[in-house]
Protein backbone atom coordinates (compact mmCIF):
# COMPACT_ATOMS: atom_id res chain seq x y z
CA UNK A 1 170.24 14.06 10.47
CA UNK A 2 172.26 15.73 12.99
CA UNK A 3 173.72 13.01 16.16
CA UNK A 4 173.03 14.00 19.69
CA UNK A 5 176.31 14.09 22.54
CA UNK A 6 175.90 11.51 25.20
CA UNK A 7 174.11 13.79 27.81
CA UNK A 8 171.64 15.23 25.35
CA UNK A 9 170.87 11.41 23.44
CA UNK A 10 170.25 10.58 27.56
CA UNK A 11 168.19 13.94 28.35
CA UNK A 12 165.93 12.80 25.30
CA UNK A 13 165.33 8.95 26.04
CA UNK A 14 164.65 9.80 30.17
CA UNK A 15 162.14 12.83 28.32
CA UNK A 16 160.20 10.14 25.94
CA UNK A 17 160.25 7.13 28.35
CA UNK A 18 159.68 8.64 32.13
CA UNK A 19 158.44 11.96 31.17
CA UNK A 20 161.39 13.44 33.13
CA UNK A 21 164.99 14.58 32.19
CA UNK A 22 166.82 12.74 34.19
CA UNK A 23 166.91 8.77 34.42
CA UNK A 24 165.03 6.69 36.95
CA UNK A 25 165.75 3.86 39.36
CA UNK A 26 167.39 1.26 38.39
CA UNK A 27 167.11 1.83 34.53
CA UNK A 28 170.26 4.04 34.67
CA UNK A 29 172.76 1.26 33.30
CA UNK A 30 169.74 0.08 30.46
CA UNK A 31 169.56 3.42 29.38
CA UNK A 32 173.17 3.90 28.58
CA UNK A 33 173.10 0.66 26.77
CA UNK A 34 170.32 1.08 24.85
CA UNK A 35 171.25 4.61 23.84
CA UNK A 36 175.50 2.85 23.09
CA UNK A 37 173.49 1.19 20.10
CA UNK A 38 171.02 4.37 18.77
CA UNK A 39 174.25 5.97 17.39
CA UNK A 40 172.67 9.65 18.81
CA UNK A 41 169.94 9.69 16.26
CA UNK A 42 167.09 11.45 17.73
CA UNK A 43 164.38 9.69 15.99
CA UNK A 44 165.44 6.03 16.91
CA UNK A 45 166.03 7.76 21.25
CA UNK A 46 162.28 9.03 20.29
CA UNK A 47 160.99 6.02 18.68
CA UNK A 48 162.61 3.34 21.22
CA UNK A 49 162.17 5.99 24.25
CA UNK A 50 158.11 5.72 23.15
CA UNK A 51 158.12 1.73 22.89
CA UNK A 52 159.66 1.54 26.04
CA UNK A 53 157.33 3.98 28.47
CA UNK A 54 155.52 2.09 30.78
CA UNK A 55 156.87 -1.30 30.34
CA UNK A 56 159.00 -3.85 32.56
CA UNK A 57 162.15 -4.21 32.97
CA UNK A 58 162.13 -7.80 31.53
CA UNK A 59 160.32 -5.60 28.05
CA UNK A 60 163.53 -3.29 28.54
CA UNK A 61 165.99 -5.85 28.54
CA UNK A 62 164.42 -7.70 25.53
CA UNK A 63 164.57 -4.49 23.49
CA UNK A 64 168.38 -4.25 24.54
CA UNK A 65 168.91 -7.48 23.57
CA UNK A 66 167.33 -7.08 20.04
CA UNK A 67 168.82 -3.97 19.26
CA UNK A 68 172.46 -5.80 19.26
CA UNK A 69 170.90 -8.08 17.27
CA UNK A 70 169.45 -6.44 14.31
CA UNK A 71 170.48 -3.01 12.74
CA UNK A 72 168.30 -0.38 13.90
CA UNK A 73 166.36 -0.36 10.31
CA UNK A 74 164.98 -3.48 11.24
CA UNK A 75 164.03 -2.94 14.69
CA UNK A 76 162.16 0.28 13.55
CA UNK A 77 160.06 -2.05 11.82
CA UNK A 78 159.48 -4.69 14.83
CA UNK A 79 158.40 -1.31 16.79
CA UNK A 80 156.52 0.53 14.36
CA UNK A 81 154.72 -2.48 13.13
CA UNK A 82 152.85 -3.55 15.82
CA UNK A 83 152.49 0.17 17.36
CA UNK A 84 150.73 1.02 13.78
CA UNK A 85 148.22 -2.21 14.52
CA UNK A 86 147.33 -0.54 17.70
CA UNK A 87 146.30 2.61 15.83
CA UNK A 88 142.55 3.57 15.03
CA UNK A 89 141.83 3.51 11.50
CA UNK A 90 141.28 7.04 11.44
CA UNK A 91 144.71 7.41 12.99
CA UNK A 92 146.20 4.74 10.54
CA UNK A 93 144.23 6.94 7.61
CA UNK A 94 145.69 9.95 8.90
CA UNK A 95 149.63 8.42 9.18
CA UNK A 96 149.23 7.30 5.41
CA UNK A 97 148.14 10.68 4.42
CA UNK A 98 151.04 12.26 5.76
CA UNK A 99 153.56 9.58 4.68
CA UNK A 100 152.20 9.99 0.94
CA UNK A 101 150.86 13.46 0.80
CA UNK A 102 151.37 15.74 3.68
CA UNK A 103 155.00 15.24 4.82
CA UNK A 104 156.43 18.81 4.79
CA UNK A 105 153.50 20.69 4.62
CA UNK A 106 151.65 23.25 7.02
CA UNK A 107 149.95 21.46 9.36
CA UNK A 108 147.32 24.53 9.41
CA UNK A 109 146.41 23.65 5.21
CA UNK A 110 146.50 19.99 6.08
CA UNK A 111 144.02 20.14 8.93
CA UNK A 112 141.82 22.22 6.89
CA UNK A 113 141.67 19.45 3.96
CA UNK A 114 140.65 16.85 6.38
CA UNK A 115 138.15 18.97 8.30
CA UNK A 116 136.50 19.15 4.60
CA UNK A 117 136.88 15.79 4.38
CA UNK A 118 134.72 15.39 7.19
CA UNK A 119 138.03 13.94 9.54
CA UNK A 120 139.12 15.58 12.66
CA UNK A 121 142.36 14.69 13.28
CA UNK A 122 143.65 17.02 16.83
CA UNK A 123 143.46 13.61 18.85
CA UNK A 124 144.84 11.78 15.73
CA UNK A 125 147.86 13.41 14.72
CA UNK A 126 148.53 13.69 18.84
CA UNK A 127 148.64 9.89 19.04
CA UNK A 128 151.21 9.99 16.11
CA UNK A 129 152.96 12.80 18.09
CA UNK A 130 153.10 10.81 21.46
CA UNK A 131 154.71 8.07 20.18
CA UNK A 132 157.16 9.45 17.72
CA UNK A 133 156.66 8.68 14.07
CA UNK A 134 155.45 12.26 13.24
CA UNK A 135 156.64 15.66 14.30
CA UNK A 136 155.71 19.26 14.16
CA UNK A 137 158.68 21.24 13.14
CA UNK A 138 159.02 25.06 14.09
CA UNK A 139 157.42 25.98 10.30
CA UNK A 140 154.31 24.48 11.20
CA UNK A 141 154.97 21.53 9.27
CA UNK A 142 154.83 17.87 9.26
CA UNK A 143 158.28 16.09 9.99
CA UNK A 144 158.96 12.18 10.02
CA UNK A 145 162.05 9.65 9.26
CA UNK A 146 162.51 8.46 5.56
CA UNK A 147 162.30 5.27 7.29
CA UNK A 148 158.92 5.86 8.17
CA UNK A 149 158.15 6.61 4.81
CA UNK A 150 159.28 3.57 3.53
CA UNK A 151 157.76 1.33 6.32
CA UNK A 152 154.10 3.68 5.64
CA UNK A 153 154.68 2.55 1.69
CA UNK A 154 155.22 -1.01 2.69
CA UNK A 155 152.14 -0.91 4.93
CA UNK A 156 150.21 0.03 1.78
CA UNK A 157 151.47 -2.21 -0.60
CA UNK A 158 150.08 -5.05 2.03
């Protein structure tokens, strides 16, 4: 996976945490740290940029603090985790498809097997847009981390 530059890495976090380009307020400073420790990989600025929108400062400065803590593998899973409990079960349904079945396939074919499964998943597979773990790619098709993968396998093993 290719590494952002600094301005870019920054352009994405301010995009997935204040809706805006360009950083906010005081969180200038916690934005440069936090984005010294992604290493310019644009899922983990998406993923932690996502966790972070809408919460306090004191929540921003606890992530910072974790993130020298633990290598970014394991935070992924202290995010993820509890974002994935938050999830409807037809949204958790729909994440385990993809993870197992639909990763890299046209969104278009994918939608239609679910309508005929009787599951309509527009609002669905926007959730899993909104806060990172699955993307749309420009061939129509469903995009997410390996690491994802492995934490949707773990989630089914449980």
């Amino acid at each position: 996976m290719r590494e952002l530059g600094p301005n870019n890495s920054l352009q994405l976090l301010c995009w997935h945490v204040f809706g805006l380009d360009a950083p906010s307020g005081d969180y200038e400073q916690l934005l440069w740290d936090i984005l010294s420790l992604t290493r310019g990989v644009p899922w983990a600025i998406e993923v932690i940029g996502s966790h972070l929108r809408g919460r306090s400062m004191l929540k921003w400065e606890e992530t910072l603090n974790k993130l020298k803590k633990v290598p970014l593998e394991s935070l992924y899973r202290e995010i993820l985790m509890p974002s994935y409990e938050k999830l409807d079960e037809e949204e958790k349904e729909i994440l385990l498809d993809i993870v197992f079945f639909f990763a890299d396939q046209d969104e278009t074919i994918v939608f239609y097997y679910w309508e005929a499964c009787g599951i309509y998943p527009k609002m669905s597979v926007d959730t899993l847009i909104s806060y990172a773990p699955v993307k749309i790619d420009d061939s129509n098709r469903f995009q997410m981390h390996g690491l994802l993968k492995d934490l949707g396998r773990e989630v089914a093993r449980k």
